[in-house]
C-alpha atoms as a PDB file:
ATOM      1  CA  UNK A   1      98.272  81.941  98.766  1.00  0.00           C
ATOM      2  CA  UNK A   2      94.860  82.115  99.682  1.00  0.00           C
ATOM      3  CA  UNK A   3      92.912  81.519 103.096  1.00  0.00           C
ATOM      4  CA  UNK A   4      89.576  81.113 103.873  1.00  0.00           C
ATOM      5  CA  UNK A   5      87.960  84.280 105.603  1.00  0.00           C
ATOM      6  CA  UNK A   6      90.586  86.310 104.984  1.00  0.00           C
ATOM      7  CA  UNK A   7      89.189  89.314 102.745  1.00  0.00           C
ATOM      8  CA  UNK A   8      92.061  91.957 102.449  1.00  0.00           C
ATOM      9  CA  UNK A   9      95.848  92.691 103.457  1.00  0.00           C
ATOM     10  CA  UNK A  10      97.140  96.000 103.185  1.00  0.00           C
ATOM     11  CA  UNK A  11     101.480  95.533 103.531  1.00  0.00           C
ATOM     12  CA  UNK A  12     103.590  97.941 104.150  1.00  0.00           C
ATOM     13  CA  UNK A  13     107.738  97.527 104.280  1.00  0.00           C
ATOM     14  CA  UNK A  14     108.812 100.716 106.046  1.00  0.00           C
ATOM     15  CA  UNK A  15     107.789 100.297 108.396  1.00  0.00           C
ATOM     16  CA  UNK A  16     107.478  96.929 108.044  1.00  0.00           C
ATOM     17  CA  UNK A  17     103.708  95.656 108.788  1.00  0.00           C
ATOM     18  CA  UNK A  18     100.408  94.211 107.640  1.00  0.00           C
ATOM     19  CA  UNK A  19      96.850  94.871 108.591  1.00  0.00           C
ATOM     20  CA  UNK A  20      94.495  91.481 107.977  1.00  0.00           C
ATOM     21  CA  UNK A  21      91.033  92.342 107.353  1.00  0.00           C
ATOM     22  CA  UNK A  22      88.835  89.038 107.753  1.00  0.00           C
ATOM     23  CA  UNK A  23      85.004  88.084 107.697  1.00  0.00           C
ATOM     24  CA  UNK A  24      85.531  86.148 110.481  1.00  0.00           C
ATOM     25  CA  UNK A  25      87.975  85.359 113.332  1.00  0.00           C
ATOM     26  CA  UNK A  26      90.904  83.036 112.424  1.00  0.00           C
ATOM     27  CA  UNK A  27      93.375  82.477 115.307  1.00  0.00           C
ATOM     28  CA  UNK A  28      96.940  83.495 114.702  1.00  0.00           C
ATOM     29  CA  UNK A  29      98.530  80.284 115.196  1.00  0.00           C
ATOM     30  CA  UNK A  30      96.238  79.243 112.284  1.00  0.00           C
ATOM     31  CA  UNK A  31      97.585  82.217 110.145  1.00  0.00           C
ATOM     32  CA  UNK A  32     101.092  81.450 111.523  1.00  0.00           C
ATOM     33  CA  UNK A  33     100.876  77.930 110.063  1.00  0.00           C
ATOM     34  CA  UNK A  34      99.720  78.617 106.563  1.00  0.00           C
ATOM     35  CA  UNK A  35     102.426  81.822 106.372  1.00  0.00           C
ATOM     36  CA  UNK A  36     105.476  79.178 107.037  1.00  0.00           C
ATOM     37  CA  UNK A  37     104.253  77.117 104.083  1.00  0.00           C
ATOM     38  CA  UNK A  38     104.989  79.900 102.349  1.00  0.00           C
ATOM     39  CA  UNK A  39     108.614  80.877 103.501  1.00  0.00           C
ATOM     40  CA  UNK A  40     110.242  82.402 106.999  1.00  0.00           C
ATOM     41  CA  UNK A  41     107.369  84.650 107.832  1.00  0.00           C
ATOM     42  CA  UNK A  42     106.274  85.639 111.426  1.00  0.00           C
ATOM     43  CA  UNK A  43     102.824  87.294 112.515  1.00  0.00           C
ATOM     44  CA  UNK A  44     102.054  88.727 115.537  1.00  0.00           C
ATOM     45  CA  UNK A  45      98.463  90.255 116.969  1.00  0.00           C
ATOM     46  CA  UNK A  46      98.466  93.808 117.919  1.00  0.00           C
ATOM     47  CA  UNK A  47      96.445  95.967 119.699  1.00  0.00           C
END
């Protein structure tokens, strides 16, 4: 899968997590969108 500005995404599964690095903003319901074209994934903003 690939998305516009998105430039990097370090995963990790224990714990489970992900850290987006992108050249510019994209909002998370965008990223949520594309992700369930993909399968039962959920994303959540932190910190």
């Amino acid at each position: 899968m690939k998305i516009s500005n998105i430039e990097d995404v370090e995963v990790q599964l224990n714990p489970p997590g992900a850290v987006i690095t992108m050249s510019n903003y994209i909002d998370v319901s965008q990223l949520q969108a594309q992700l369930s074209n993909a399968g039962h994934y959920l994303i959540k903003e932190f910190g």
